[in-house]
N, C-alpha and C. Protein backbone atom coordinates (compact mmCIF):
# COMPACT_ATOMS: atom_id res chain seq x y z
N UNK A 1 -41.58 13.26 -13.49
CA UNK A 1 -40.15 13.53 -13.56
C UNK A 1 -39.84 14.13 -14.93
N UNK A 2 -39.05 15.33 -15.02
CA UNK A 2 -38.64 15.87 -16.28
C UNK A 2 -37.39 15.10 -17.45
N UNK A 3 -37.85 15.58 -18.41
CA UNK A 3 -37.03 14.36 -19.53
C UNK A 3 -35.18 14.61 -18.93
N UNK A 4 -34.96 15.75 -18.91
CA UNK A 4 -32.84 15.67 -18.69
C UNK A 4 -33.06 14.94 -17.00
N UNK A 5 -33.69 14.76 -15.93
CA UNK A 5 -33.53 14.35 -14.54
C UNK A 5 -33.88 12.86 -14.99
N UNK A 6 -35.05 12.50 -15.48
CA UNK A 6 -34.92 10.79 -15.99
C UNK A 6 -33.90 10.03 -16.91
N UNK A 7 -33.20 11.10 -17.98
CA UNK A 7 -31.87 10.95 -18.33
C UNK A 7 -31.04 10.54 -17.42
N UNK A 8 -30.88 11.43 -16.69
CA UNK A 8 -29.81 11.54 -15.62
C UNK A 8 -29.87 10.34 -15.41
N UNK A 9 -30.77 10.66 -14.63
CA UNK A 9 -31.10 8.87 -13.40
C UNK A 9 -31.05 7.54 -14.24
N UNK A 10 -31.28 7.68 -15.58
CA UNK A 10 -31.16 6.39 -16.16
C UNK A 10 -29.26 6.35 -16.10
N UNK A 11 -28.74 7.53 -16.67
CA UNK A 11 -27.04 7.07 -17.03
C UNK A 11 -26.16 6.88 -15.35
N UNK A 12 -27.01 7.61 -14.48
CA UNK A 12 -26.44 7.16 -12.99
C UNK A 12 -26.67 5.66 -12.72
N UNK A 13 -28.15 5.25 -13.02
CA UNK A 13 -28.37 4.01 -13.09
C UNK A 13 -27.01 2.89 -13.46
N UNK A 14 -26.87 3.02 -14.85
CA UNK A 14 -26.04 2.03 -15.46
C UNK A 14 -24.90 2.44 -15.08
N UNK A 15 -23.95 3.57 -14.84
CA UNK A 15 -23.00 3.78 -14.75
C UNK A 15 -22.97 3.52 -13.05
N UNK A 16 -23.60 2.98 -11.82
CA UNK A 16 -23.57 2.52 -10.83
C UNK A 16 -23.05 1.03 -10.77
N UNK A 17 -24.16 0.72 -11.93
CA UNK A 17 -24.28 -1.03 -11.98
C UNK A 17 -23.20 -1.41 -12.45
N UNK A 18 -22.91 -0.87 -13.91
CA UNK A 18 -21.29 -1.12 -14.46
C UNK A 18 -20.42 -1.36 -13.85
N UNK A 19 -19.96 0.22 -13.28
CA UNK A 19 -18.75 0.57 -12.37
C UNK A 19 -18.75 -0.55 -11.41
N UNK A 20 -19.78 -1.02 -10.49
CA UNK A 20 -19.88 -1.14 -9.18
C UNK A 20 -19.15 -2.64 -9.96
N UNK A 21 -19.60 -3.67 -10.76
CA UNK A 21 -19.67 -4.75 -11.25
C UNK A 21 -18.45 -4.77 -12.05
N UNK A 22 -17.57 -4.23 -12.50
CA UNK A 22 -16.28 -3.87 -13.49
C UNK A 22 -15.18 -3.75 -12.39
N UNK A 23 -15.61 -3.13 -11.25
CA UNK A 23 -14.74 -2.84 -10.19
C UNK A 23 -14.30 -3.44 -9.18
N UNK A 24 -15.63 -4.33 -8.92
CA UNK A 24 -15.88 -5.41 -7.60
C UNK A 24 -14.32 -6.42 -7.13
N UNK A 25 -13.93 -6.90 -8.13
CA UNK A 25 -12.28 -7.31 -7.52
C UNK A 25 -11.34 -6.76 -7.39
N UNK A 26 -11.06 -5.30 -8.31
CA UNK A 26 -10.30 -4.68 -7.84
C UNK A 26 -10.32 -3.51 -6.38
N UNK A 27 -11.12 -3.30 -6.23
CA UNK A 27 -11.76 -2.88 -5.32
C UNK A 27 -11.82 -3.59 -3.75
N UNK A 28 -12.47 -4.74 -3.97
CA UNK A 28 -12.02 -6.15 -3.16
C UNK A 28 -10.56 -6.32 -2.44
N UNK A 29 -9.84 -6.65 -3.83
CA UNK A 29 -8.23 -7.03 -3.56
C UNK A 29 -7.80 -5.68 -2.31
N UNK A 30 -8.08 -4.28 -3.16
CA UNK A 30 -7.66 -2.55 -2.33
C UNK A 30 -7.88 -2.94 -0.92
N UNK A 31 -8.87 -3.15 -0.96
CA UNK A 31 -9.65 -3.05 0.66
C UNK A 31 -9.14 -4.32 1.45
N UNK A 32 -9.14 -5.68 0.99
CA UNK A 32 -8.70 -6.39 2.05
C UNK A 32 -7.24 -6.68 1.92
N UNK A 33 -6.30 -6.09 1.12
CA UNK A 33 -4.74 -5.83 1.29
C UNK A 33 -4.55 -4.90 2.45
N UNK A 34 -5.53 -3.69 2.20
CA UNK A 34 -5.56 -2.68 2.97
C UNK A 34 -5.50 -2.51 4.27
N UNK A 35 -6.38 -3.66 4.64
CA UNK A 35 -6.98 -3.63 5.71
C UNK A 35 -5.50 -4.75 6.76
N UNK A 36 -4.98 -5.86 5.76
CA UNK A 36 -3.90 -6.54 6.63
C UNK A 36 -2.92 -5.42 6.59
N UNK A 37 -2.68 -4.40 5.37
CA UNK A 37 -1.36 -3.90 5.51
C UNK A 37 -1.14 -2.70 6.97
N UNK A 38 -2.59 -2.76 7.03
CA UNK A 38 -2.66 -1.33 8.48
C UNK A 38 -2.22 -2.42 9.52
N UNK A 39 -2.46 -3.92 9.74
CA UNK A 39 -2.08 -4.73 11.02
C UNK A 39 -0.96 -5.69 10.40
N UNK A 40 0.22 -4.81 9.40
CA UNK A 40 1.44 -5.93 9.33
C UNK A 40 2.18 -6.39 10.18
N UNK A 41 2.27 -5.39 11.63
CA UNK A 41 2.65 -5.35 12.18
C UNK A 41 1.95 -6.69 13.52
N UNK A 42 1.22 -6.52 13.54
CA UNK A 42 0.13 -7.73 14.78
C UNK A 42 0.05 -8.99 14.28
N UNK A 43 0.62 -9.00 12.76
CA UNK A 43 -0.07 -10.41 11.84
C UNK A 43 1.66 -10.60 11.50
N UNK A 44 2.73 -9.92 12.44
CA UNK A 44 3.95 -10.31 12.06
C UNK A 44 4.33 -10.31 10.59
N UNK A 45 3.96 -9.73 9.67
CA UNK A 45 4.74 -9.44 7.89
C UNK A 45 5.51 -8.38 7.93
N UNK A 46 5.94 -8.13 9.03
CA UNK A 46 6.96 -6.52 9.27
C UNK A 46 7.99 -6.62 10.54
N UNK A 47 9.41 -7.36 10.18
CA UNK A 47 9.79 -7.99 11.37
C UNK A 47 10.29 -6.29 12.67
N UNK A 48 9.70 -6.73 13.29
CA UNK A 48 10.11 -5.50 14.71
C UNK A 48 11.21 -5.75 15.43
N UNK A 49 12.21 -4.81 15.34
CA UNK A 49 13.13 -5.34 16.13
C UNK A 49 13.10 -3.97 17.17
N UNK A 50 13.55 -4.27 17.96
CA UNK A 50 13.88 -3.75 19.61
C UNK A 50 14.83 -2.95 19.68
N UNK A 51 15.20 -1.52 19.59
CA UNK A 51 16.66 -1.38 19.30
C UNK A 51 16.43 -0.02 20.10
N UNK A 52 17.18 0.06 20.98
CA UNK A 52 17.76 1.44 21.40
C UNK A 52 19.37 2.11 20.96
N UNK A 53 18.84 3.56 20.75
CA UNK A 53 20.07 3.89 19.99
C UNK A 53 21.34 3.82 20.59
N UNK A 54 22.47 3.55 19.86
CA UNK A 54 23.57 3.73 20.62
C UNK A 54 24.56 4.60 21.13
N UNK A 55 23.92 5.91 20.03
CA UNK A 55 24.83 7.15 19.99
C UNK A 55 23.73 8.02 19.55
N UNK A 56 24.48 9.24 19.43
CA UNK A 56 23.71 10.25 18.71
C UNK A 56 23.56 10.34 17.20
N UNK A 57 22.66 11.15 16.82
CA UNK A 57 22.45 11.41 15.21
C UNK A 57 24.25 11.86 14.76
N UNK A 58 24.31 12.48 14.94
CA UNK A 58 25.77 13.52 14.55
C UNK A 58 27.05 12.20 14.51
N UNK A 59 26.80 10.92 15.08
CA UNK A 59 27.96 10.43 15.26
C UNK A 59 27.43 8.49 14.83
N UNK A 60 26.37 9.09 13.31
CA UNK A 60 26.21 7.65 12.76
C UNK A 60 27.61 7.45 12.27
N UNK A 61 27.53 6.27 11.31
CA UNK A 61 28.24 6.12 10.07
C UNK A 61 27.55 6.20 8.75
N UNK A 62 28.24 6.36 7.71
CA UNK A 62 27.94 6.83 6.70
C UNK A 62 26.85 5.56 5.49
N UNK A 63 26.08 6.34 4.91
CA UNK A 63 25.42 5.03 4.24
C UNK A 63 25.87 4.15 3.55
N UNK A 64 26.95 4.47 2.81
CA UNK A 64 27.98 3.41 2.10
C UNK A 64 28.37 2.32 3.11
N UNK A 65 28.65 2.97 4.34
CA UNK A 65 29.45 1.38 5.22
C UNK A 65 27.79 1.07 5.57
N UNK A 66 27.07 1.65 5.99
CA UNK A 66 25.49 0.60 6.43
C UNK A 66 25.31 -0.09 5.33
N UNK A 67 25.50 0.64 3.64
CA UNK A 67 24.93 -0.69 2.93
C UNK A 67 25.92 -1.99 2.78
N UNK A 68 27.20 -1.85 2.64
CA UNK A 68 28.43 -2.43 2.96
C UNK A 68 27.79 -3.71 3.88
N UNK A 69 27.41 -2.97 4.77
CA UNK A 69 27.54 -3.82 6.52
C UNK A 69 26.06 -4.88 5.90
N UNK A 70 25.78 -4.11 5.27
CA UNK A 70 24.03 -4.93 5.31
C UNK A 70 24.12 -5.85 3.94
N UNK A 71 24.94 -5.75 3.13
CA UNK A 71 25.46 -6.85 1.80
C UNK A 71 26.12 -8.03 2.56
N UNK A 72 27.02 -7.48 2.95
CA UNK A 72 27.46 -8.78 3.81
C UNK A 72 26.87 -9.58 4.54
N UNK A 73 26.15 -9.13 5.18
CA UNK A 73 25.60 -9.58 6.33
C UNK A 73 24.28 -10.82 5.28
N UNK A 74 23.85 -10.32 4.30
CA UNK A 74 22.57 -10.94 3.45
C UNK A 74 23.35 -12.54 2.63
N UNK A 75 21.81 -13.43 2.76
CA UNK A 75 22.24 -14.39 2.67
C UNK A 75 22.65 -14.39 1.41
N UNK A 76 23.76 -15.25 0.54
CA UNK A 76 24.19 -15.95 -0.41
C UNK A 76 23.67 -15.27 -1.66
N UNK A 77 22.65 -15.89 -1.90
CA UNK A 77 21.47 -15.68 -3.27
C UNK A 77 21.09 -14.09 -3.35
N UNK A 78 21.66 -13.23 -2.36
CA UNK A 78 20.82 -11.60 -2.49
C UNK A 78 21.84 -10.92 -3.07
N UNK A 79 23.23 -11.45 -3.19
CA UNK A 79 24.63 -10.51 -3.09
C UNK A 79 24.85 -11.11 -4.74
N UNK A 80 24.30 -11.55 -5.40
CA UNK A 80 24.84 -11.77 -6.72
C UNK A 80 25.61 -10.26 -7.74
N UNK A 81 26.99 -10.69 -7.91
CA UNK A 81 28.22 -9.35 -8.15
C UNK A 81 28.32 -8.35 -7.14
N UNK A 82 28.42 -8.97 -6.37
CA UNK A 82 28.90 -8.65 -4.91
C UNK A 82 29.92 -9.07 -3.96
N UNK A 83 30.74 -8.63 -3.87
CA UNK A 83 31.75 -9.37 -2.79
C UNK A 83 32.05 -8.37 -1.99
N UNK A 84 32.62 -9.31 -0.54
CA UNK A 84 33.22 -7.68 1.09
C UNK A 84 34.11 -7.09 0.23
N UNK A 85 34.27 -6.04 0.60
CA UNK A 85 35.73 -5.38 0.19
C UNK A 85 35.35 -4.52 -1.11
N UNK A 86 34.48 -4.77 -1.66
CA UNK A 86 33.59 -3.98 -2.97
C UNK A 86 33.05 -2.50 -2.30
N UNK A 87 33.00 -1.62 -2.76
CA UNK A 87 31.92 -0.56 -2.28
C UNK A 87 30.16 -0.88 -2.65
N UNK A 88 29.71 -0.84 -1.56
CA UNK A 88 28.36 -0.91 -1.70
C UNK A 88 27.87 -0.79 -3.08
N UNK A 89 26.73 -2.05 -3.61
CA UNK A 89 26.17 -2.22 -4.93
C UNK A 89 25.12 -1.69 -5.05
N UNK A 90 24.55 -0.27 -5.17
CA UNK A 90 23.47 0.10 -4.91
C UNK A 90 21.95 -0.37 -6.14
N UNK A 91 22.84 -1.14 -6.96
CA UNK A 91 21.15 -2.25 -7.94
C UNK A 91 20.79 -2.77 -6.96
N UNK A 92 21.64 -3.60 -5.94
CA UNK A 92 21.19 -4.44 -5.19
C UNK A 92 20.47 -3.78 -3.93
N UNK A 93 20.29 -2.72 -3.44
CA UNK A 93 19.84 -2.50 -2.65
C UNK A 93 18.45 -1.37 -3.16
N UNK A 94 17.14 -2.31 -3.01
CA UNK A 94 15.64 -1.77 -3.08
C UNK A 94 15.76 -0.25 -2.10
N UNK A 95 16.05 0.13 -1.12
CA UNK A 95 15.36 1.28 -0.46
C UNK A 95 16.24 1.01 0.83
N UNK A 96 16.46 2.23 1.82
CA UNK A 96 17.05 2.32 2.94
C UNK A 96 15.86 3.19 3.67
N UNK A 97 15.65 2.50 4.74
CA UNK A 97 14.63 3.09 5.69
C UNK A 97 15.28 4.08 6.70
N UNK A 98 15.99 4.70 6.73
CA UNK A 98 16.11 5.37 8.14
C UNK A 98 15.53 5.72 9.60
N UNK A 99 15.88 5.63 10.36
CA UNK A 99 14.97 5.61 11.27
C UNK A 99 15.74 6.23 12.65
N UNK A 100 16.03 7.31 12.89
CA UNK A 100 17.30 7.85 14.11
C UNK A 100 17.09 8.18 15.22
N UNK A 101 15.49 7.62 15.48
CA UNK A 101 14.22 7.60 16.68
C UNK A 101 15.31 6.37 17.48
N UNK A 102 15.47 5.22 16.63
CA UNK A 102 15.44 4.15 16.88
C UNK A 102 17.09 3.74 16.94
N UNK A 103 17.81 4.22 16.30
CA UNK A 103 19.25 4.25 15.58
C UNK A 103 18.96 2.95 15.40
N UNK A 104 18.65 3.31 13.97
CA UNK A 104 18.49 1.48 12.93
C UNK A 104 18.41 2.44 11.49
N UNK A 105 18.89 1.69 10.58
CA UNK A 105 18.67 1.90 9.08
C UNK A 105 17.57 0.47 9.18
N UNK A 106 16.91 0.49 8.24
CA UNK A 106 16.60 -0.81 7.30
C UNK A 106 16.88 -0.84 6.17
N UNK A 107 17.33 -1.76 5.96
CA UNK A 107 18.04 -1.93 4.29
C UNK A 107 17.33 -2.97 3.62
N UNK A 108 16.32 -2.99 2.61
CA UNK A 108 15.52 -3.74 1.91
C UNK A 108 16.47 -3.88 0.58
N UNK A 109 16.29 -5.21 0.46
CA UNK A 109 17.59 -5.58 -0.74
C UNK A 109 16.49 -6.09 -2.33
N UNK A 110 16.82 -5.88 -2.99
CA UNK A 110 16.09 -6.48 -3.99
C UNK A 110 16.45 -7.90 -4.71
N UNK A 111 15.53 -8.74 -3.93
CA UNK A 111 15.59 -10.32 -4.48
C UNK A 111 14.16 -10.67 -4.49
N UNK A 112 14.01 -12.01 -4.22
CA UNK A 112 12.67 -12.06 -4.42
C UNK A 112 12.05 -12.60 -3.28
N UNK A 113 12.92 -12.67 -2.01
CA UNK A 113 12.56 -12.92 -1.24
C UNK A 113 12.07 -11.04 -0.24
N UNK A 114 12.74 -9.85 -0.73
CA UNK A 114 12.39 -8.58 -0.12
C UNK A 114 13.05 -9.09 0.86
N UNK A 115 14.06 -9.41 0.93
CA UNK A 115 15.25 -9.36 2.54
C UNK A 115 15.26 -8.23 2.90
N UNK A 116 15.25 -8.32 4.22
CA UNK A 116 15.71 -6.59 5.26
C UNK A 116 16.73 -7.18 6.13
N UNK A 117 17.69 -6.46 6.17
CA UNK A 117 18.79 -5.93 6.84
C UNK A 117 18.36 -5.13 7.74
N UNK A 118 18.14 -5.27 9.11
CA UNK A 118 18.39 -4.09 10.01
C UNK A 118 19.88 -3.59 10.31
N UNK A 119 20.29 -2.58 10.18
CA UNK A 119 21.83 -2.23 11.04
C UNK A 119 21.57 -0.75 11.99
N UNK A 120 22.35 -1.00 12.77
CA UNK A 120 22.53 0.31 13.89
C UNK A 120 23.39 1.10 13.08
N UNK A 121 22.89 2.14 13.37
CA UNK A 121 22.81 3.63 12.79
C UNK A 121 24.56 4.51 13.18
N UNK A 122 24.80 3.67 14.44
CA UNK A 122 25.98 4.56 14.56
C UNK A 122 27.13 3.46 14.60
N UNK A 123 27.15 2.05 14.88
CA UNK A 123 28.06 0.86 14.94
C UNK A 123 28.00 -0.02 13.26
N UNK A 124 26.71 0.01 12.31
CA UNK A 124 26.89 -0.43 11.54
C UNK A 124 27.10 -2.37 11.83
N UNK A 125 26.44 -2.17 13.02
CA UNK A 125 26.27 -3.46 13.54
C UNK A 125 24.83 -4.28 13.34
N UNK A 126 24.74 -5.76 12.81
CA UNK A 126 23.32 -5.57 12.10
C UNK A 126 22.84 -6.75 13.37
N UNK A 127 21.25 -6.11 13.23
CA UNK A 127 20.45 -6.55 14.33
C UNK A 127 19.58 -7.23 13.76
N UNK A 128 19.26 -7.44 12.49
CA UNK A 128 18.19 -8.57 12.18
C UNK A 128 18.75 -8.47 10.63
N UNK A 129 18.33 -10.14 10.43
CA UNK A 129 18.28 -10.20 8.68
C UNK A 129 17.07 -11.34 8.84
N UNK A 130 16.06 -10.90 7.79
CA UNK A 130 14.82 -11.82 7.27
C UNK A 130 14.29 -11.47 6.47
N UNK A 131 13.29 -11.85 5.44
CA UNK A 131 12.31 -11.39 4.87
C UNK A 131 11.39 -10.73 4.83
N UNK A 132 10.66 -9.67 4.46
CA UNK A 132 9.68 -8.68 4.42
C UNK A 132 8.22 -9.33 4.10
N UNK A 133 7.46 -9.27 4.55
CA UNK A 133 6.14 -10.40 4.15
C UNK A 133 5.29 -9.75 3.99
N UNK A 134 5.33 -8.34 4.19
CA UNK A 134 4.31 -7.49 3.64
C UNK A 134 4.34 -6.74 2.17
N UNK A 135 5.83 -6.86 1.45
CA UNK A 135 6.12 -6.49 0.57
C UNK A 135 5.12 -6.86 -0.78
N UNK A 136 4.51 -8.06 -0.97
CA UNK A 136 3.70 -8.46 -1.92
C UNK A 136 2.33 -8.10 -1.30
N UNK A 137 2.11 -7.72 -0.44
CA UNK A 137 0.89 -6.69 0.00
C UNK A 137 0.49 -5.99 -0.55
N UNK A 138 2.01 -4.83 -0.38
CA UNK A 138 1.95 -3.65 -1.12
C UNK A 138 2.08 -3.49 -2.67
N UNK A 139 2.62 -4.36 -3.04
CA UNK A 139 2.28 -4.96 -4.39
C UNK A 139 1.08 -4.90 -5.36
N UNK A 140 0.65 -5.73 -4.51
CA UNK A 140 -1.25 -6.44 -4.67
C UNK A 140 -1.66 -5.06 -4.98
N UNK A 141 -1.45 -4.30 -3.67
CA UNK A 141 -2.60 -3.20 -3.41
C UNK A 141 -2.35 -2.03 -4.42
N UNK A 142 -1.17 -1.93 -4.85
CA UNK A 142 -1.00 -0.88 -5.32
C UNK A 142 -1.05 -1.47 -7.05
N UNK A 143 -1.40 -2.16 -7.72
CA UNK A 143 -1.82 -3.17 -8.84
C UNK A 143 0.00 -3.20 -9.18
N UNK A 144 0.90 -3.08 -8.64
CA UNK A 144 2.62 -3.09 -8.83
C UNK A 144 2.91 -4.27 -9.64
N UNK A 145 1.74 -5.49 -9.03
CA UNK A 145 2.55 -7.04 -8.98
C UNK A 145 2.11 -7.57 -9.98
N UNK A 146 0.93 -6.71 -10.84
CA UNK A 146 0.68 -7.20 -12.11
C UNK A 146 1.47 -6.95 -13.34
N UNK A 147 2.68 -6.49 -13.00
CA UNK A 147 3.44 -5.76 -14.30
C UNK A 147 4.08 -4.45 -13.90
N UNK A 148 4.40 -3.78 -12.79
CA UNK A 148 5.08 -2.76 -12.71
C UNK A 148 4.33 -1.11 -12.76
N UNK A 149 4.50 -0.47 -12.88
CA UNK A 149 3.93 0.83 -12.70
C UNK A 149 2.71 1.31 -13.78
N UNK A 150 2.55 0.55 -14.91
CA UNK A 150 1.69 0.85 -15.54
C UNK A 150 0.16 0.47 -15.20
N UNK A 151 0.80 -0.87 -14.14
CA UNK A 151 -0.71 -1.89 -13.29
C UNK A 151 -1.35 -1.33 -12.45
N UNK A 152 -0.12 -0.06 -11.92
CA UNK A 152 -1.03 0.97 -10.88
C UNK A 152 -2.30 1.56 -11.10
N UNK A 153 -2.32 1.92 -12.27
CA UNK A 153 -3.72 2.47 -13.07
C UNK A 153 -4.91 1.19 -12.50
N UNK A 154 -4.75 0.65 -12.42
CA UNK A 154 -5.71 -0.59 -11.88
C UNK A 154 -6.59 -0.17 -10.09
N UNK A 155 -5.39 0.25 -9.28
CA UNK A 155 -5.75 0.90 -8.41
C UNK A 155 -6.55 2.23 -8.49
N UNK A 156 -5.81 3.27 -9.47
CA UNK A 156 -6.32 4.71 -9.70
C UNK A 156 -7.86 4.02 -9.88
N UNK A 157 -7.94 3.04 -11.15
CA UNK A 157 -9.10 3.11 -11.95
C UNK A 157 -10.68 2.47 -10.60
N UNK A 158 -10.06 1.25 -10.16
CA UNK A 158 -10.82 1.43 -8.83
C UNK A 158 -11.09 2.49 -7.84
N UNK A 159 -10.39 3.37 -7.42
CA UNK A 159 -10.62 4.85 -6.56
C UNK A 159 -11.59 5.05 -7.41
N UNK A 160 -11.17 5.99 -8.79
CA UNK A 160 -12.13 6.34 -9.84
C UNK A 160 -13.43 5.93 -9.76
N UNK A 161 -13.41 4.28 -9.91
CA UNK A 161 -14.95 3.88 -9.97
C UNK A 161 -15.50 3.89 -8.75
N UNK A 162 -14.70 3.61 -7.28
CA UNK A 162 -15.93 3.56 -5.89
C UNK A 162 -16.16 4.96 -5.79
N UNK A 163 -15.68 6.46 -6.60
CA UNK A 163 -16.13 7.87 -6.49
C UNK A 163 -17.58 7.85 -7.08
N UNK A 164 -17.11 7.19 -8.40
CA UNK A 164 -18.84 7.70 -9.09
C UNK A 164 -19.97 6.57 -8.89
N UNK A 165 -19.28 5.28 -8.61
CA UNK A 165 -20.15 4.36 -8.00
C UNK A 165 -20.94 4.70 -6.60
N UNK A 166 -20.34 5.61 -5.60
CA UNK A 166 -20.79 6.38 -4.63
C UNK A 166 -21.80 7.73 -4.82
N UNK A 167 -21.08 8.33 -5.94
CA UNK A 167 -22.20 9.21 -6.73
C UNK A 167 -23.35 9.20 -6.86
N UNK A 168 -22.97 8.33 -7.71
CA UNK A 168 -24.18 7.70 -8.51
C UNK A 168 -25.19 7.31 -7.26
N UNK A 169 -24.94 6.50 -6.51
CA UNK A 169 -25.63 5.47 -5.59
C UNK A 169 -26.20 6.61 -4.56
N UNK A 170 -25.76 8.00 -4.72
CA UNK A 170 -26.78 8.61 -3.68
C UNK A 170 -27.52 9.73 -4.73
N UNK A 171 -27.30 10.00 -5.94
CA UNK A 171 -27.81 10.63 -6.89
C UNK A 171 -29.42 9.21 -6.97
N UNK A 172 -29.35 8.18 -7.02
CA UNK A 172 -30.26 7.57 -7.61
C UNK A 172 -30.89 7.41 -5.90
N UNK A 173 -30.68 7.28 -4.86
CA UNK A 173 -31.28 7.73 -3.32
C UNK A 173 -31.63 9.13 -3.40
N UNK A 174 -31.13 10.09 -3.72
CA UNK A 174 -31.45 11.63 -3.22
C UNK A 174 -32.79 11.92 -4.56
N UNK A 175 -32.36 11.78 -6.05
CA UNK A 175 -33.14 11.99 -7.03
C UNK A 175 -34.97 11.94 -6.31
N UNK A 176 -35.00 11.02 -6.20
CA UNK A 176 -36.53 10.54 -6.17
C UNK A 176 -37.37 11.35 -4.78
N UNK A 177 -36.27 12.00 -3.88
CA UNK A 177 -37.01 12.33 -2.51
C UNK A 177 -37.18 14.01 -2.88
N UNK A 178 -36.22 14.43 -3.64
CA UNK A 178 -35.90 15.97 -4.41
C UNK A 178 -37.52 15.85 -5.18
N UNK A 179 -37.87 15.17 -6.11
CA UNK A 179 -39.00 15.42 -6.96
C UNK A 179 -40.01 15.26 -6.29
N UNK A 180 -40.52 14.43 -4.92
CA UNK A 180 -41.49 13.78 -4.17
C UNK A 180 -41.72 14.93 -3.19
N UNK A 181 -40.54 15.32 -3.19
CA UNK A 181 -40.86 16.46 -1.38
C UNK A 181 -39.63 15.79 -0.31
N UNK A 182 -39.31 16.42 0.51
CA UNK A 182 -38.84 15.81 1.34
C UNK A 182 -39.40 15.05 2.26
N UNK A 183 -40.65 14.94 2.47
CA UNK A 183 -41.40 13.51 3.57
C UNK A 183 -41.57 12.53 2.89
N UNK A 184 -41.44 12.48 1.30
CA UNK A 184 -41.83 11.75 0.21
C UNK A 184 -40.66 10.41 0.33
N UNK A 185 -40.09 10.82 0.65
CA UNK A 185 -38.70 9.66 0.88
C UNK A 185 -38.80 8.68 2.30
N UNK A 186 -39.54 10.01 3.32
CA UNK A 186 -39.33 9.33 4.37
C UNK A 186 -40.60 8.21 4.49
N UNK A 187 -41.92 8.09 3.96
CA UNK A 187 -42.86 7.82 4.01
C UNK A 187 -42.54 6.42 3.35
N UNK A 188 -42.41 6.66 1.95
CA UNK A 188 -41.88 5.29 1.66
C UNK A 188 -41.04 4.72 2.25
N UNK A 189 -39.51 5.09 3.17
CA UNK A 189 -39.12 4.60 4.03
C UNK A 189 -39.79 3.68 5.18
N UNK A 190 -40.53 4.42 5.39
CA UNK A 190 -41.52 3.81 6.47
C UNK A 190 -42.30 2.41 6.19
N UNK A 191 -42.82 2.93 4.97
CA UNK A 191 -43.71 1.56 4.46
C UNK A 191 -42.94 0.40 4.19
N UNK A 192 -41.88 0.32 3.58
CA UNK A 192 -40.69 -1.01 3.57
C UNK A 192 -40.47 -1.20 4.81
N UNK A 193 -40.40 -0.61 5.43
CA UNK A 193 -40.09 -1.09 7.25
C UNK A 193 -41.27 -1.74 8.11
């Protein structure tokens, strides 16, 4: 083997083992958040409600009365400097889902429970209020829940490492069959088997 290809293979080496070993929980956490957040729906952390529309797109109401409709409607502890008759508090409200497939808004409120408000899209009539249970999922997965947007790098930095940890791991498989020949790989294959 030539001196820069045994280089190589030595810094693929360690930079496999490192990465792979530096990465292993964050990596971990990615994948099995991942994997419930694709079935939030079957494992119930995403409440489904049933809703056929009542009207057309052209003849909703406006988002001020849905968030209106959906403050009120939220329990006690979510409406803090909030009262009916106020115009919608938009600190208090995390994100509005739209959805005009369905005529439903979702209205995710920011507490710490991630309350959702469902309301109909054209009555402003609300069809579910509960908690979001997938919300600290997405959290987890996205490193959010360690501190806010800077924890995301936690996620990037895992992607990052299963790229060159994958690299690496077929650079140190492919290396040795490239210098041997190509039957040279398969032969020793054979003999471990």
């Amino acid at each position: 083997m030539s001196q820069p290809r045994r280089k190589l293979s030595r810094v693929a080496f360690y930079a496999h083992l490192w990465l792979g070993v530096a990465s292993t929980v964050v990596l971990l956490a990615v994948s099995v958040t991942g994997i419930l957040l694709n079935h939030k729906r079957g494992l119930g952390l995403m409440p489904e409600v049933d809703h056929a529309p009542t009207g057309s797109f052209n003849t909703t109401v406006s988002l001020e009365r849905i968030a209106a409709a959906a403050l009120a409607a939220a329990p006690e502890g979510t409406r803090d400097g909030w009262t009916p008759g106020d115009t919608a508090h938009p600190a208090l409200i995390d994100r509005m889902d739209v959805r005009p497939r369905d005529g439903l808004v979702k209205v995710r409120l920011r507490d710490a429970a991630s309350t959702e408000v469902t309301v109909d899209i054209n009555t402003a009539a609300i069809l579910h209020v509960g908690p979001r249970g997938d919300v600290f999922l997405e959290k987890l997965h996205s490193g959010e829940i360690f501190g806010g947007q800077p924890f995301v790098l936690l996620s990037d930095f895992g992607a990052v490492a299963l790229i060159v940890t994958l690299v690496t791991g077929y650079w140190l498989w492919l290396a040795p069959r490239l210098i041997r020949g190509p039957g040279a790989g398969k032969a020793r294959d054979e003999e471990a088997a």
